[in-house]
N, C-alpha and C. Protein backbone atom coordinates (compact mmCIF):
# COMPACT_ATOMS: atom_id res chain seq x y z
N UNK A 1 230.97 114.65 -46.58
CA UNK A 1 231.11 113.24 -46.21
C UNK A 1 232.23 113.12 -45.18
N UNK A 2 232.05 112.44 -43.91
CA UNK A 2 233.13 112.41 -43.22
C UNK A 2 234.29 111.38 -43.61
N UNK A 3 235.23 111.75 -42.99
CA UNK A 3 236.78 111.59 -43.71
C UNK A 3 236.58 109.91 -43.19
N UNK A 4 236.89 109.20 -44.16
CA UNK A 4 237.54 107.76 -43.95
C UNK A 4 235.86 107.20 -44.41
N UNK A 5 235.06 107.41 -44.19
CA UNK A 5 233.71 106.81 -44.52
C UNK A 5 233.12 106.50 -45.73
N UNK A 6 233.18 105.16 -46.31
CA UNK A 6 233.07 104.95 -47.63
C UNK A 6 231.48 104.77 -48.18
N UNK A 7 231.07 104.95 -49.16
CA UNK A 7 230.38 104.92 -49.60
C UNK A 7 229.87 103.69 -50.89
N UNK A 8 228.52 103.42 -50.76
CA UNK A 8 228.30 102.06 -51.55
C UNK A 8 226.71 102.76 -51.78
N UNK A 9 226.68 102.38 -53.37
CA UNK A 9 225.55 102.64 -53.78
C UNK A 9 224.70 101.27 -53.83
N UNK A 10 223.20 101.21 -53.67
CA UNK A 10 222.36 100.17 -53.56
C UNK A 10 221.46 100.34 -54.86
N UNK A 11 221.48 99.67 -56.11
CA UNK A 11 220.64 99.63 -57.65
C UNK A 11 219.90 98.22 -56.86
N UNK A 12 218.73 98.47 -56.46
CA UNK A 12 217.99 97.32 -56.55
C UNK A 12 216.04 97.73 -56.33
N UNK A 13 215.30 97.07 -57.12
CA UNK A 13 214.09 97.51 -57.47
C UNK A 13 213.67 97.54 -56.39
N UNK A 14 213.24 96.22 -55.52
CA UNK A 14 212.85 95.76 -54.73
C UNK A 14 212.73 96.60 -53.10
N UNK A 15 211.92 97.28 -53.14
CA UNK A 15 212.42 98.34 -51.63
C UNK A 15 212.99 97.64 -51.09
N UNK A 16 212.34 96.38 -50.14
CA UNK A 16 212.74 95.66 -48.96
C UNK A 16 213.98 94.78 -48.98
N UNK A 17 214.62 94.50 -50.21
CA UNK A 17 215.71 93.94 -50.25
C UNK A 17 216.78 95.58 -50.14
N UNK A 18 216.65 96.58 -50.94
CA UNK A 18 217.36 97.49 -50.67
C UNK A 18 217.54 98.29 -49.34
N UNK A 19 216.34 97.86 -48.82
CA UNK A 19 217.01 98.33 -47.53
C UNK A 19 217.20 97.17 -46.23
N UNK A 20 217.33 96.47 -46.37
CA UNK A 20 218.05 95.08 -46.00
C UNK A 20 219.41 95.29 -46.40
N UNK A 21 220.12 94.96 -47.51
CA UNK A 21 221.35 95.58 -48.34
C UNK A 21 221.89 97.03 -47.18
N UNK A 22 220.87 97.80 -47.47
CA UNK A 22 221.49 99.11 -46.71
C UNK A 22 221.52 98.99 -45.49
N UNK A 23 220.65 98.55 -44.53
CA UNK A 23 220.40 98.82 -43.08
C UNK A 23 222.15 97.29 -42.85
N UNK A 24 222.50 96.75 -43.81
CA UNK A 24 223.92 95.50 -43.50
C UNK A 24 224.89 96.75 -43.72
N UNK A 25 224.50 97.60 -44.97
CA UNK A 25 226.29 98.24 -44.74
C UNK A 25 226.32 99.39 -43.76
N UNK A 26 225.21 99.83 -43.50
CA UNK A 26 225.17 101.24 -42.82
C UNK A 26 226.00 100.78 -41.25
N UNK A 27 225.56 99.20 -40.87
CA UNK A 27 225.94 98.73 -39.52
C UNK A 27 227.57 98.13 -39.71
N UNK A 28 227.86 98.17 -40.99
CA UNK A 28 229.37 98.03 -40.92
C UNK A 28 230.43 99.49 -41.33
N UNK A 29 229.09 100.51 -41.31
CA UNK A 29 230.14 102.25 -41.82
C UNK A 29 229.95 102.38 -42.95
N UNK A 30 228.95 101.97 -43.77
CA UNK A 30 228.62 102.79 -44.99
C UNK A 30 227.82 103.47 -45.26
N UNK A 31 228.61 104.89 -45.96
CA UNK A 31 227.53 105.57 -46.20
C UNK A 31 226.80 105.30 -47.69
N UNK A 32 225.05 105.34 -47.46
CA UNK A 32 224.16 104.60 -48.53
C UNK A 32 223.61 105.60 -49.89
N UNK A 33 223.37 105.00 -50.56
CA UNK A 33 222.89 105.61 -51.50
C UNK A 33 222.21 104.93 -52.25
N UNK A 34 220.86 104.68 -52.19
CA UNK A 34 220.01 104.07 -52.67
C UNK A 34 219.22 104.19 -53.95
N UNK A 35 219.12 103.39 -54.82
CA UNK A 35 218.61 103.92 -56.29
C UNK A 35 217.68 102.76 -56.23
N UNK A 36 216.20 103.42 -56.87
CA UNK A 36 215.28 102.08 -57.34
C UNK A 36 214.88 101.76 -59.02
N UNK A 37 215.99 102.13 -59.64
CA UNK A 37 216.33 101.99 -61.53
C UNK A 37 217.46 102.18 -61.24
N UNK A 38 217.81 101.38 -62.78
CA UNK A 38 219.03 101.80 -63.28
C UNK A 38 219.20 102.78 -64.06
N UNK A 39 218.08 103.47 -64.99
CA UNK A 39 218.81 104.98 -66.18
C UNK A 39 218.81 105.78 -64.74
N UNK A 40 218.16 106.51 -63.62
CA UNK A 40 218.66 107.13 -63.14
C UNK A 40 219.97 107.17 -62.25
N UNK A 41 220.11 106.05 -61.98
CA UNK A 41 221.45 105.70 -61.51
C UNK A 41 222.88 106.04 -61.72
N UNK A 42 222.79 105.79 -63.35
CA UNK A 42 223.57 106.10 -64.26
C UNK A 42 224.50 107.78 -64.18
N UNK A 43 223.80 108.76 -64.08
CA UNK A 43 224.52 110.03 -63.98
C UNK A 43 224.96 110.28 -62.26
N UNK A 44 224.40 109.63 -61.16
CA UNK A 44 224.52 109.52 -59.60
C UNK A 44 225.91 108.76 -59.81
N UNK A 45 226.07 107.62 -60.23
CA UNK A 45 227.17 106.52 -60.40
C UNK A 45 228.47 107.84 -60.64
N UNK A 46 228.42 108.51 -61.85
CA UNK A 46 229.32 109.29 -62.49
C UNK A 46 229.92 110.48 -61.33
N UNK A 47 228.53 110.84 -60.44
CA UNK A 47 228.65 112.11 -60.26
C UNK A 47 229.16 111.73 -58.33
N UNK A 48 228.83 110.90 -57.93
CA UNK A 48 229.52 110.54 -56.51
C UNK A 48 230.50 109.50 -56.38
N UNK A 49 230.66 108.60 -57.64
CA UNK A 49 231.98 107.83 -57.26
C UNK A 49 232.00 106.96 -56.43
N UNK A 50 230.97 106.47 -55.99
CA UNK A 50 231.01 105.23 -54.67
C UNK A 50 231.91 104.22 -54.60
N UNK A 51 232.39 103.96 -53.76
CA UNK A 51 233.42 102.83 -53.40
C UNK A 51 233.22 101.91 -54.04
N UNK A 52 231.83 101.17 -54.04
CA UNK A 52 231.41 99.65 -53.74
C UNK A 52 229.89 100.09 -54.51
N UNK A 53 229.30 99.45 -55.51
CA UNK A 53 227.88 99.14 -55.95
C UNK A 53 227.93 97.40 -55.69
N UNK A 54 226.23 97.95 -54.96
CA UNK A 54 225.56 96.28 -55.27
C UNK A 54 224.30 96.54 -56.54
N UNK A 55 224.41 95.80 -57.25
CA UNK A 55 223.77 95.71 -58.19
C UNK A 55 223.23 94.81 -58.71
N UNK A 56 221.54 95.01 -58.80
CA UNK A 56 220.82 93.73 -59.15
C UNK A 56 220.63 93.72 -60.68
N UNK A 57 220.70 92.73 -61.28
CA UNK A 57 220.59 92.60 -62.57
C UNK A 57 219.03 92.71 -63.56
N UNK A 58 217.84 92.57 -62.55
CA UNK A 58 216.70 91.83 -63.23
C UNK A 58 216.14 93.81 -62.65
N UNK A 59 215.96 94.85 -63.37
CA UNK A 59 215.60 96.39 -63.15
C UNK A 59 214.51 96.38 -63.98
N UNK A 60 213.43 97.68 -63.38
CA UNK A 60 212.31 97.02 -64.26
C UNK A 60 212.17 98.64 -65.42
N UNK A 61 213.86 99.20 -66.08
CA UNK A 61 214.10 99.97 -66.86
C UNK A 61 215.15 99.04 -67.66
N UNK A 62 216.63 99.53 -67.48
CA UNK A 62 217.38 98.90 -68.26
C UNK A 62 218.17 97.70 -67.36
N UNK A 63 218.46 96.65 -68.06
CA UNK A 63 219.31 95.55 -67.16
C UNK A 63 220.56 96.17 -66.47
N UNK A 64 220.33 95.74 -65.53
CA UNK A 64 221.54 96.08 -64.34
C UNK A 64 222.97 95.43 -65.42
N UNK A 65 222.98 93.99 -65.99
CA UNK A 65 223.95 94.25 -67.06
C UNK A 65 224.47 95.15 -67.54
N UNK A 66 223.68 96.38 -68.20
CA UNK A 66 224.13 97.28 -69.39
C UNK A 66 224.88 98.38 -67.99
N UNK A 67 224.02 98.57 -67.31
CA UNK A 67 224.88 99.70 -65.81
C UNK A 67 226.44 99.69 -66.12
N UNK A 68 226.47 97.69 -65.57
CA UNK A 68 227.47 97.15 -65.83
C UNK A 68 228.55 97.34 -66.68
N UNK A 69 228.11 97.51 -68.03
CA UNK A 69 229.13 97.27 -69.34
C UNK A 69 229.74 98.66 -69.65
N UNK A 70 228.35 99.29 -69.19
CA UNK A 70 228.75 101.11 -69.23
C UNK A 70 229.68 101.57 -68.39
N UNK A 71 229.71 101.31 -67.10
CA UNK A 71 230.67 101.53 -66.51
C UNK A 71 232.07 101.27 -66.77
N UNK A 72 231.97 99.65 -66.79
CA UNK A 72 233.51 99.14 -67.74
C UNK A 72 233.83 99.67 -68.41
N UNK A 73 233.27 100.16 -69.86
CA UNK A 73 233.60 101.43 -70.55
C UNK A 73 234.02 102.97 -70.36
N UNK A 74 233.69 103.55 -69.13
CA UNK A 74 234.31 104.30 -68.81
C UNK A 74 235.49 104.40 -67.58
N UNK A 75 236.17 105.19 -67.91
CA UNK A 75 237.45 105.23 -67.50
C UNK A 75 237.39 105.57 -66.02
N UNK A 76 236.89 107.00 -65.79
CA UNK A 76 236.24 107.09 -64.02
C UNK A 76 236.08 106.55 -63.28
N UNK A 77 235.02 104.93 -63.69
CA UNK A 77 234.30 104.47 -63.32
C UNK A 77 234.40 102.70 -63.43
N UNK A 78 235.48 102.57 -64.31
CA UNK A 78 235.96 100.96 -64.68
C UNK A 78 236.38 100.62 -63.63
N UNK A 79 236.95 101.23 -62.60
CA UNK A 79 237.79 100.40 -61.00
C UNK A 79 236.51 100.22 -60.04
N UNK A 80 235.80 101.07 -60.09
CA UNK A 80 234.36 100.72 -58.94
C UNK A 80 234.45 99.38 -59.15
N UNK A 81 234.85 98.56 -57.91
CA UNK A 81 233.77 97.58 -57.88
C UNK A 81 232.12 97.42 -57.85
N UNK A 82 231.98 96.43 -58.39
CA UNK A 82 230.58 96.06 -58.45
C UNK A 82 230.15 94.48 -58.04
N UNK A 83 229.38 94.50 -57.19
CA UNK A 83 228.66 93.29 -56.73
C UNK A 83 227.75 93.06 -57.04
N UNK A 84 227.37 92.12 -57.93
CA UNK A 84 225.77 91.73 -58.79
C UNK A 84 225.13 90.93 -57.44
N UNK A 85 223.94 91.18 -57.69
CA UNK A 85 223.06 90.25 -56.59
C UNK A 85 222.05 90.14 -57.36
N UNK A 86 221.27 89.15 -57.33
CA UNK A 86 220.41 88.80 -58.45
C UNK A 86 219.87 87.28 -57.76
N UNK A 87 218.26 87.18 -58.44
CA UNK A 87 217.68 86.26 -57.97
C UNK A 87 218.40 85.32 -59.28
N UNK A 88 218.82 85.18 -60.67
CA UNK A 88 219.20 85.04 -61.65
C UNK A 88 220.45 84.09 -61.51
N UNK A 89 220.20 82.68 -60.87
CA UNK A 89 221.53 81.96 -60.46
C UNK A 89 221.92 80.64 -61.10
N UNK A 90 221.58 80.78 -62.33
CA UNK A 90 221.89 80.01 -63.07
C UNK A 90 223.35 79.63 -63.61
N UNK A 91 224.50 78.65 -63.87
CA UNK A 91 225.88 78.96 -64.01
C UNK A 91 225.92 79.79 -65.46
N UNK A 92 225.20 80.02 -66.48
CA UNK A 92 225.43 81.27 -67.59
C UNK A 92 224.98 82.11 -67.13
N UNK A 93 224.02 82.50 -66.22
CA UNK A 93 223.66 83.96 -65.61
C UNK A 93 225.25 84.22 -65.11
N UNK A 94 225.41 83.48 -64.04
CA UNK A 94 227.05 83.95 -63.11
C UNK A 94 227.63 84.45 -64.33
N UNK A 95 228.16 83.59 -65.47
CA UNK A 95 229.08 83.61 -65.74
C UNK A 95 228.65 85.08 -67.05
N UNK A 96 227.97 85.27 -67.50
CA UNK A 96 227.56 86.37 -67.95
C UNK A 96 227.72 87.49 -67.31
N UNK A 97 227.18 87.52 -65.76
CA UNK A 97 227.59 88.92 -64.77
C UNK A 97 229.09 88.98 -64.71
N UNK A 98 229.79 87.92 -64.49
CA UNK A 98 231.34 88.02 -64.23
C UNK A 98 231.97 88.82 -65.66
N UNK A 99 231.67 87.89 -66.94
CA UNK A 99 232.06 88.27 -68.07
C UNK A 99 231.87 89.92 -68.45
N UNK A 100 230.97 90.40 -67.73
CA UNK A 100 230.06 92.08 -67.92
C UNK A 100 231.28 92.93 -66.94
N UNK A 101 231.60 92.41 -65.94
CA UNK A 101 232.70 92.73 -65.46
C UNK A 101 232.25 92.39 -63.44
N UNK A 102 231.38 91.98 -63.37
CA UNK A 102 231.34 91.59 -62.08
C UNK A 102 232.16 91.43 -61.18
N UNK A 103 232.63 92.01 -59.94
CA UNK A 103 233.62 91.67 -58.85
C UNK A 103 233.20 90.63 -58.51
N UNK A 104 232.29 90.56 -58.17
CA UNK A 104 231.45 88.91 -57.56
C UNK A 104 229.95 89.26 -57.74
N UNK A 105 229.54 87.79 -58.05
CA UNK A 105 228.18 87.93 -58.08
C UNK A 105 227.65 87.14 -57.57
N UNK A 106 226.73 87.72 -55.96
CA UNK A 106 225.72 86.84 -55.26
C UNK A 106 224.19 86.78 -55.60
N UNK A 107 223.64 85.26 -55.18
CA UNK A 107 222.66 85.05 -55.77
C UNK A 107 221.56 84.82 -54.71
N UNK A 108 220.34 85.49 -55.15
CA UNK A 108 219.42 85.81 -53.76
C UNK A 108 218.93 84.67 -53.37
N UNK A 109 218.28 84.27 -52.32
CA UNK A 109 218.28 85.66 -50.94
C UNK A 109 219.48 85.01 -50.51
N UNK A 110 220.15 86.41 -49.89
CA UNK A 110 221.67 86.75 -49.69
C UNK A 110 221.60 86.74 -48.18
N UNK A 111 222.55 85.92 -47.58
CA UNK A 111 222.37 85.86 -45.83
C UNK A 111 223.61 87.47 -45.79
N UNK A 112 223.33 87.38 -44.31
CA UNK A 112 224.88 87.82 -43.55
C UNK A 112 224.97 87.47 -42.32
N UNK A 113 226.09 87.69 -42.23
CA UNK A 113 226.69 87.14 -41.18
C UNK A 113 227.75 88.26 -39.96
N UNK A 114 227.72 88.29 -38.99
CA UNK A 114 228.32 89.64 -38.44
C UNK A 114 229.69 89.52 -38.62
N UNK A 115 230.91 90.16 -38.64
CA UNK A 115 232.13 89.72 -38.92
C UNK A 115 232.86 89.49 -37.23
């Protein structure tokens, strides 16, 4: 991996939103790593350490939640931030992702904007 180049993993089912997600960080210097579940995710998360996860909550294995709670639980892996994105934007959805340990949680469809 080249020196200074951070890395952000992409947990989201949906191809075309994941690579939307990816083709935004790749154009701001991230390097991607794309997952379409969460159980396989799970030992990738452990084993590369990514800067930054975006993470959708609604997986069509285990809830992007539990990713969530698991991580918090471990020690390695409790400082990763995590960004929930989720079609799921209800104020107890938010406040459930935050409570799970959410850095922030955006709710789809997600604009951007160039900086």
């Amino acid at each position: 991996m080249p020196t200074g180049q951070k890395t952000v993993m992409i947990i989201e089912d949906e191809p075309d939103a994941a690579e939307l997600f990816a083709e935004m960080m790749r154009v701001n210097g991230f390097r991607v790593i794309k997952m379409f579940s969460s159980t396989p995710a799970i030992p990738i998360i452990a084993q590369e350490k990514p800067d930054i996860i975006l993470l959708d909550i609604m997986m069509p294995d285990i809830s992007g939640l539990e990713v969530l709670r698991y991580m918090r639980r471990e020690p390695e892996l409790a400082k990763i931030p995590v960004i929930v994105v989720s079609a799921k934007s209800m104020p107890g959805d938010i406040k459930t992702g935050l409570e799970a340990g959410a850095s922030m949680y955006l709710t789809k469809p997600v604009g951007f904007q160039d900086p």
